[in-house]
Protein backbone atom coordinates (compact mmCIF):
# COMPACT_ATOMS: atom_id res chain seq x y z
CA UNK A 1 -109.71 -254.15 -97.38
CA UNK A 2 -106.50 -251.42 -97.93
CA UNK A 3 -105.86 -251.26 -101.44
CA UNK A 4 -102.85 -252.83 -102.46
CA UNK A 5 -99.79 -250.41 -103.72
CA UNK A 6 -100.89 -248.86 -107.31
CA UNK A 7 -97.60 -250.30 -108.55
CA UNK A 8 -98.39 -253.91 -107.75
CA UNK A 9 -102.13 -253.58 -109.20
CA UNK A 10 -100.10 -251.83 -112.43
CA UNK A 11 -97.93 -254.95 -112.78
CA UNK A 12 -100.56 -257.57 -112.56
CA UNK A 13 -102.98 -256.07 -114.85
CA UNK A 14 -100.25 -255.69 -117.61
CA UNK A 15 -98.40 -258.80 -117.09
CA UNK A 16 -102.39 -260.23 -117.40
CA UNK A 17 -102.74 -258.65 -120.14
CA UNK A 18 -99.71 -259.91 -122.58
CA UNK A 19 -99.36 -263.32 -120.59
CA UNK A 20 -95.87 -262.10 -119.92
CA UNK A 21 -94.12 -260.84 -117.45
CA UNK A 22 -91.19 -259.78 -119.67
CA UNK A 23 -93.52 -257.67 -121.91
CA UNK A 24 -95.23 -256.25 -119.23
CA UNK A 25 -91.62 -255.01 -117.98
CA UNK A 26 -91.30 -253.57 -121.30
CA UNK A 27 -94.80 -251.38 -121.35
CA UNK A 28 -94.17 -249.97 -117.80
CA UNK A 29 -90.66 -249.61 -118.16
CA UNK A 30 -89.55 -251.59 -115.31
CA UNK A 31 -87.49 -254.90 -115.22
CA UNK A 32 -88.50 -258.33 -115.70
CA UNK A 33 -87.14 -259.02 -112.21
CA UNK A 34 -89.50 -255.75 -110.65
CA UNK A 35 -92.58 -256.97 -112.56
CA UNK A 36 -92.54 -260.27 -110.45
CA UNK A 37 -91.40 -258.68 -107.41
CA UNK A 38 -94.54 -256.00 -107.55
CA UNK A 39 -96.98 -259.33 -108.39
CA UNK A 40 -95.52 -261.03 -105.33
CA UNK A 41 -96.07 -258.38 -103.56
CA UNK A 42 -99.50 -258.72 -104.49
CA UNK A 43 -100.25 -262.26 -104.53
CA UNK A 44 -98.87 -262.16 -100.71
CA UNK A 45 -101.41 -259.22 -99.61
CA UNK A 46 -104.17 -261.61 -101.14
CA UNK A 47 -103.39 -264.85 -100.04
CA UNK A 48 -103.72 -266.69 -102.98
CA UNK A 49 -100.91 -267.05 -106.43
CA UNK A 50 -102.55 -264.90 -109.52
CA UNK A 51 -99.81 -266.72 -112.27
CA UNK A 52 -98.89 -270.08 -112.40
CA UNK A 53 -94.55 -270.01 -113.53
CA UNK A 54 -93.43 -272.07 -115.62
CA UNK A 55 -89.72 -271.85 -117.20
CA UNK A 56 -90.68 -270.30 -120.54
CA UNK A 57 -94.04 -268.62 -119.56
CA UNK A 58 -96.78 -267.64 -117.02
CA UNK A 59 -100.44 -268.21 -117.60
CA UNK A 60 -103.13 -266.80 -115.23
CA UNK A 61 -105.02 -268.93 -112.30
CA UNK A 62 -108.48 -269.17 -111.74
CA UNK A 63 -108.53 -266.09 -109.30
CA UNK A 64 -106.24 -264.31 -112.12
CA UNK A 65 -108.76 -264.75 -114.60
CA UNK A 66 -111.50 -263.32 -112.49
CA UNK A 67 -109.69 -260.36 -111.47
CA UNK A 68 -107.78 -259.59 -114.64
CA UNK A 69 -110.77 -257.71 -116.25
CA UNK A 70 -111.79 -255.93 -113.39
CA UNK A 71 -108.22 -254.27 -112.83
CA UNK A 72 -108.21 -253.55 -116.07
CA UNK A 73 -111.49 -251.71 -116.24
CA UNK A 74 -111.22 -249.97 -112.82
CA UNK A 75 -107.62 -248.69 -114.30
CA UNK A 76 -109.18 -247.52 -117.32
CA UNK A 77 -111.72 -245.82 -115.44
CA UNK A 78 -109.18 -244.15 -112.96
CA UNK A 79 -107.32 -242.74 -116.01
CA UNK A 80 -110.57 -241.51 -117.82
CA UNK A 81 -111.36 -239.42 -114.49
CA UNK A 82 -107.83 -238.05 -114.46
CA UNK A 83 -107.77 -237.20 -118.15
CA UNK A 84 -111.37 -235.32 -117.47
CA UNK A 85 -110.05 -233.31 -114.79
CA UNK A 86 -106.63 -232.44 -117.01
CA UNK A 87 -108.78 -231.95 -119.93
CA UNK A 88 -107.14 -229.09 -121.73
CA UNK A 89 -109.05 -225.92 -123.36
CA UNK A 90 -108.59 -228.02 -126.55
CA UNK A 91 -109.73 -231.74 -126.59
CA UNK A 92 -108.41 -234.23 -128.67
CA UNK A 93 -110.93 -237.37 -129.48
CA UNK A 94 -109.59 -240.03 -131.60
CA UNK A 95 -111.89 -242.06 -133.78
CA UNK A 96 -111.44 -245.53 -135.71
CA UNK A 97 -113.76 -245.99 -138.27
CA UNK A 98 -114.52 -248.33 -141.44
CA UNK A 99 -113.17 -246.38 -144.70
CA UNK A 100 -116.16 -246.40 -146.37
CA UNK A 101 -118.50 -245.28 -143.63
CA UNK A 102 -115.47 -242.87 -143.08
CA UNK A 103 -115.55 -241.33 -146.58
CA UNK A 104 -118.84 -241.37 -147.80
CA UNK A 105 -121.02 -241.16 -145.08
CA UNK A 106 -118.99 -239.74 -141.53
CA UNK A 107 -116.32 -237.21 -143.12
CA UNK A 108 -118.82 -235.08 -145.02
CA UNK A 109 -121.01 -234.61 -141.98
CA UNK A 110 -118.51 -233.99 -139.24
CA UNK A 111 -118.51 -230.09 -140.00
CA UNK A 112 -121.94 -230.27 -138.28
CA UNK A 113 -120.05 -231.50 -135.32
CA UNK A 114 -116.79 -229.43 -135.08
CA UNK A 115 -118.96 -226.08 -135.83
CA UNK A 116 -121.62 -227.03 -132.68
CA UNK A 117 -118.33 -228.35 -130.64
CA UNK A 118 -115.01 -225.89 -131.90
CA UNK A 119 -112.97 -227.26 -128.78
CA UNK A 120 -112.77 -230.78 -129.78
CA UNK A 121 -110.00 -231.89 -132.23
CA UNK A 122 -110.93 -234.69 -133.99
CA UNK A 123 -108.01 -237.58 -134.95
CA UNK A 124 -109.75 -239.62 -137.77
CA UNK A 125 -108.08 -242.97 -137.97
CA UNK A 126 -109.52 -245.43 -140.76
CA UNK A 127 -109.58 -249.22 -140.33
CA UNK A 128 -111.17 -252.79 -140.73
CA UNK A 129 -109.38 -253.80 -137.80
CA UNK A 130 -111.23 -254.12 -133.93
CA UNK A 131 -108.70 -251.86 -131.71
CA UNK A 132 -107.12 -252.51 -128.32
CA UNK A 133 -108.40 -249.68 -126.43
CA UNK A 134 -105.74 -249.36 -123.88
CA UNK A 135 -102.81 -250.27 -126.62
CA UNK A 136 -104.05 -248.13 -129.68
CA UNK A 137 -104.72 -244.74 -127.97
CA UNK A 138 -108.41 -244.67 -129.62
CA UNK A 139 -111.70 -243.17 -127.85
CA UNK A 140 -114.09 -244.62 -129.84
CA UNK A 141 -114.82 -246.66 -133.02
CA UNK A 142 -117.31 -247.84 -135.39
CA UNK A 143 -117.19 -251.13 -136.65
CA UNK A 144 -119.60 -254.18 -138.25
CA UNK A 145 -120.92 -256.88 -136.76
CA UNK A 146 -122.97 -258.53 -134.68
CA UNK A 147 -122.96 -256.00 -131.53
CA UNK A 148 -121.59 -258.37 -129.19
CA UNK A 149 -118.32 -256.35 -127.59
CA UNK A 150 -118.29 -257.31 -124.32
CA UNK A 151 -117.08 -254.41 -121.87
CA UNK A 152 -117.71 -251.98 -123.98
CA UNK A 153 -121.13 -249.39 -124.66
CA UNK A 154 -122.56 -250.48 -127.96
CA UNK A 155 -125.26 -248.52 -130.11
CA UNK A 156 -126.36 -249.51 -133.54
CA UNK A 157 -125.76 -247.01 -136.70
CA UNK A 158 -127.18 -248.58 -139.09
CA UNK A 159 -128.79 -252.20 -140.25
CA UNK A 160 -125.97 -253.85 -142.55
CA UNK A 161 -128.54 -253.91 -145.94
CA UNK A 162 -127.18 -254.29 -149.15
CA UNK A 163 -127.36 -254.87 -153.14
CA UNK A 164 -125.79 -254.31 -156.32
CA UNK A 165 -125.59 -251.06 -157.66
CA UNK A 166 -124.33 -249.73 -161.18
CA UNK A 167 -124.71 -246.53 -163.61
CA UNK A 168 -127.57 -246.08 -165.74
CA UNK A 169 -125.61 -246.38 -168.50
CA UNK A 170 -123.90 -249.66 -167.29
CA UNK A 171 -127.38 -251.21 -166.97
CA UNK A 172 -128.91 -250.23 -170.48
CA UNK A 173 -125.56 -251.05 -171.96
CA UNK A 174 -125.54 -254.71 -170.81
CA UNK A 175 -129.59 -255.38 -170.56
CA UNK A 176 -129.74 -256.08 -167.27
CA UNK A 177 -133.68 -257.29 -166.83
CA UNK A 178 -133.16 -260.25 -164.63
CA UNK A 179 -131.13 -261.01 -161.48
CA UNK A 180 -129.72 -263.85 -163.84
CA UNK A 181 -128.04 -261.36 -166.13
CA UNK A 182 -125.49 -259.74 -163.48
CA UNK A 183 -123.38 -263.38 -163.93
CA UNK A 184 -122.77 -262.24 -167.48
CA UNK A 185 -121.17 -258.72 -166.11
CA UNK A 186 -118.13 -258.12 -164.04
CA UNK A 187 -118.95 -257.33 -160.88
CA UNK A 188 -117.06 -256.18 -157.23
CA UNK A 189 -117.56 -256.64 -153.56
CA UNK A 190 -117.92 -259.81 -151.53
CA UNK A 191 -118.40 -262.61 -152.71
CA UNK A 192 -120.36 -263.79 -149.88
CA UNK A 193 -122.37 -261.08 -150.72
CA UNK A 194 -123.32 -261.25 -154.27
CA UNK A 195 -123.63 -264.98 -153.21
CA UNK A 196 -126.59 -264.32 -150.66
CA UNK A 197 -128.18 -261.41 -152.85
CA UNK A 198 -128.29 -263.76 -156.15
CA UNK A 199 -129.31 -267.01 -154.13
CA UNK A 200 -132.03 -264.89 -152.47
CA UNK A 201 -133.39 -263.00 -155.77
CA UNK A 202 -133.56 -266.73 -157.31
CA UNK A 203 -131.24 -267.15 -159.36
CA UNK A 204 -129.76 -270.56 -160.40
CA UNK A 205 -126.29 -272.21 -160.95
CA UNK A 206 -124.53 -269.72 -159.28
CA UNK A 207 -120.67 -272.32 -158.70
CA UNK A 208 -120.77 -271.49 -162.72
CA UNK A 209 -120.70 -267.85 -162.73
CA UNK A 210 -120.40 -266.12 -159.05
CA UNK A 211 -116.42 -265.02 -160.03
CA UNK A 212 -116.13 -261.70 -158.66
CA UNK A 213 -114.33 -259.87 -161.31
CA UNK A 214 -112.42 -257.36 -158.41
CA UNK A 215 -112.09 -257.79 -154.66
CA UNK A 216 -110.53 -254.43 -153.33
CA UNK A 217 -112.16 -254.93 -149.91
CA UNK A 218 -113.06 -250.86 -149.48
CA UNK A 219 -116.74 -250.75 -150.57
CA UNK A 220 -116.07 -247.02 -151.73
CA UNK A 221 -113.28 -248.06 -153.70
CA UNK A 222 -115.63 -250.76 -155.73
CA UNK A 223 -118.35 -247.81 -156.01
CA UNK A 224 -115.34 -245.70 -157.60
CA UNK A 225 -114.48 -248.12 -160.33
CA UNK A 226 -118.83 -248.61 -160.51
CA UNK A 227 -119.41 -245.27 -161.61
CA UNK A 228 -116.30 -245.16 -164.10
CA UNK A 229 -119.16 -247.81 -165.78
CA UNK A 230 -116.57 -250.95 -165.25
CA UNK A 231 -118.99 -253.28 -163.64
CA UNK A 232 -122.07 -253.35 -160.72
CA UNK A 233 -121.01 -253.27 -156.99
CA UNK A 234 -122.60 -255.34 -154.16
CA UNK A 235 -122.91 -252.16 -151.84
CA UNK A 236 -124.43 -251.20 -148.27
CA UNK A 237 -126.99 -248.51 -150.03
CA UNK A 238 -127.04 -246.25 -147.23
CA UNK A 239 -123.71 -245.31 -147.82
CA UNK A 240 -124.03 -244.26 -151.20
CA UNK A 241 -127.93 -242.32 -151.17
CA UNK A 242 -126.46 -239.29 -152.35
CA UNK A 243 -125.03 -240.56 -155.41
CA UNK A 244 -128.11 -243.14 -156.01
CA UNK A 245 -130.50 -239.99 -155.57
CA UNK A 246 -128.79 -238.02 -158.13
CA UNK A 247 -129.04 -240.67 -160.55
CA UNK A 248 -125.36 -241.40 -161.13
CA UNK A 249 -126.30 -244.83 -159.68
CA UNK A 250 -128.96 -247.02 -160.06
CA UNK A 251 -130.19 -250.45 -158.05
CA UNK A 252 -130.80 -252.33 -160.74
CA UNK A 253 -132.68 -254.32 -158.72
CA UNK A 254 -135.29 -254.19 -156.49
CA UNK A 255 -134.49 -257.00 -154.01
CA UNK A 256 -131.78 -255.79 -150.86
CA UNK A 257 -130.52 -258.25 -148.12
CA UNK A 258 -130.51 -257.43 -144.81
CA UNK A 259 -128.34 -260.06 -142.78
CA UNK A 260 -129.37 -259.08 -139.19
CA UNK A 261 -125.70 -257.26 -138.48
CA UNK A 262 -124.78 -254.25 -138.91
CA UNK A 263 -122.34 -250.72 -138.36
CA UNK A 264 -122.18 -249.73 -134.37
CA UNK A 265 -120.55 -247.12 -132.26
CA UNK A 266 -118.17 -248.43 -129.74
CA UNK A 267 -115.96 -247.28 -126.68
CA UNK A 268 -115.09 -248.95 -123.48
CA UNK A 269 -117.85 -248.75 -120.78
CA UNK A 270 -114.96 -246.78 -118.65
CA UNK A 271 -115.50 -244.03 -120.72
CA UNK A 272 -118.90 -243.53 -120.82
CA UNK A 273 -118.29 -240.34 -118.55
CA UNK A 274 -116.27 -238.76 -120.71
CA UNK A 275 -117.44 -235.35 -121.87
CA UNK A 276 -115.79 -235.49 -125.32
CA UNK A 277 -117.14 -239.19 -125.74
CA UNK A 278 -120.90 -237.86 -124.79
CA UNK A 279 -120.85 -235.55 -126.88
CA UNK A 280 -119.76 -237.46 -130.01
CA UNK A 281 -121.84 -240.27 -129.08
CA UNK A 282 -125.19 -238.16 -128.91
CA UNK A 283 -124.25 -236.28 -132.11
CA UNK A 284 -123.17 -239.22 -134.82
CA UNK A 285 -126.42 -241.61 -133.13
CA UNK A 286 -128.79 -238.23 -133.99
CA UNK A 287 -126.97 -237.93 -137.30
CA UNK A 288 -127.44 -242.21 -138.39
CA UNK A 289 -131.32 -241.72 -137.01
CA UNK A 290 -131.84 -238.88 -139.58
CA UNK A 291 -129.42 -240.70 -142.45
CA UNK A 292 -132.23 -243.89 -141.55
CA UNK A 293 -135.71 -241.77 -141.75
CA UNK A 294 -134.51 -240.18 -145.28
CA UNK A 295 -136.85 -241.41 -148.09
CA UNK A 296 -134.93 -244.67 -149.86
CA UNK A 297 -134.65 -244.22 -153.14
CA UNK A 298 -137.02 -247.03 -155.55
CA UNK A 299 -134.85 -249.17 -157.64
CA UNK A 300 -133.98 -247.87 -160.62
């Protein structure tokens, strides 16, 4: 079958993508009145409606739905092989990642990867947030989870394993012997967290002390306050082995839960072929494998 004009295939995957015709006008800088026009245009060389109009709003048919996603990734994957061809002496790749896998485990590394790769730029964009790909002008991100991004390449970083942490001085301070004794302490993190770890290392009658004393929602934020000896943080460990193997934190505790998710590299499967995207992808999976195989360091 001819390919229908690029500008009708443009229309329909953006007006499929914001439900809209009007907003799709708006991204592709057209009129309201050209959007529908192009999707006609379309709908005509198929044989069959792709939007069913109704006076305030337009919602996709059954053929719609199953062509939406394929437009979308055969676009993407027409505008990755121009952008290889244009790529420029100096690449830029633009990363979202978590803040605290961002600051204490991917910033102090990515030397490694700028030295072995001098023309890639790297745009470093921190967030909790998953990304629209096509709306957010990202590459590639790393996120938590369960894995399950469908369209998109997915490798596991790391196992999500965690428990509390604390200074040395915090824990001889307060006596911390038993799992028991971190109610009577102020504590940060998630409370879903310390929830698990305590119900899991046995302790009792948690609905009477599980009050998380400070929620700041950055895990190396609650590590900061840790080590100024304020309280014990419910921490992913891996992210914090340098300053556990120096001894300016302890675990306390022996017992860590692993809760079967955990931190993953992810881009859109349209961009597998990218070179810059490759490249990354080999270097930071190398880079979690040898941050894994390091000795753990015995509970303190």
């Amino acid at each position: 079958m001819k390919l229908p004009p690029i500008a009708a295939i443009r229309a329909f995957e953006a007006a499929a993508r914001h439900q809209s015709f009007t907003k799709a006008a708006d991204e592709l800088g057209m009129t309201q009145a050209a959007v529908s026009y192009q999707i006609r245009l379309l709908e005509e060389r198929i044989g069959t409606p792709l939007f069913t109009r109704e006076p305030r709003q337009v919602t996709l048919t059954e053929t719609g739905r199953r062509l939406s996603p394929k437009v979308t990734e055969a676009l993407d994957l027409l505008g990755s092989a121009f952008a290889e061809v244009a790529e420029k002496a100096t690449l830029e790749l633009a990363i979202s990642v978590l803040p605290t896998v961002a600051s204490a485990w991917l910033v102090p590394r990515l030397s490694s990867f700028q030295a072995a790769n001098p023309n890639i730029k790297i745009r470093l964009h921190t967030s909790n947030e998953m990304v629209d790909f096509i709306r957010d002008d990202i590459d590639l991100v790393v996120r938590s989870g369960g894995g399950n991004w469908p369209g998109n390449d997915v490798f596991l970083l790391f196992p999500m394993v965690y428990a509390p942490v604390c200074t040395p001085e915090f824990r001889d301070r307060h006596r911390l012997a038993n799992p028991a004794d971190l109610l009577t302490v102020r504590r940060f993190g998630s409370a879903n967290w310390w929830r698990r770890w305590l119900t899991e290392a046995g302790v009792k009658n948690l609905d009477d002390g599980n009050d998380v004393g400070l929620m700041l929602g950055v895990q190396a934020m609650d590590v900061a306050v840790t080590l100024l000896g304020q309280g014990v943080a419910m921490v992913v460990t891996t992210f914090f082995a340098e300053e556990l193997k120096s001894g300016r934190l302890v675990q306390p505790f022996s017992h860590v839960v692993e809760d079967g998710r955990g931190y993953f590299l992810v881009y859109p499967e349209a961009r597998r072929r990218s070179r810059k995207v490759q490249l990354f992808r080999d270097w930071i999976i190398a880079e979690a494998a040898a941050t894994r195989s390091a000795p753990a360091v015995p509970a303190q």
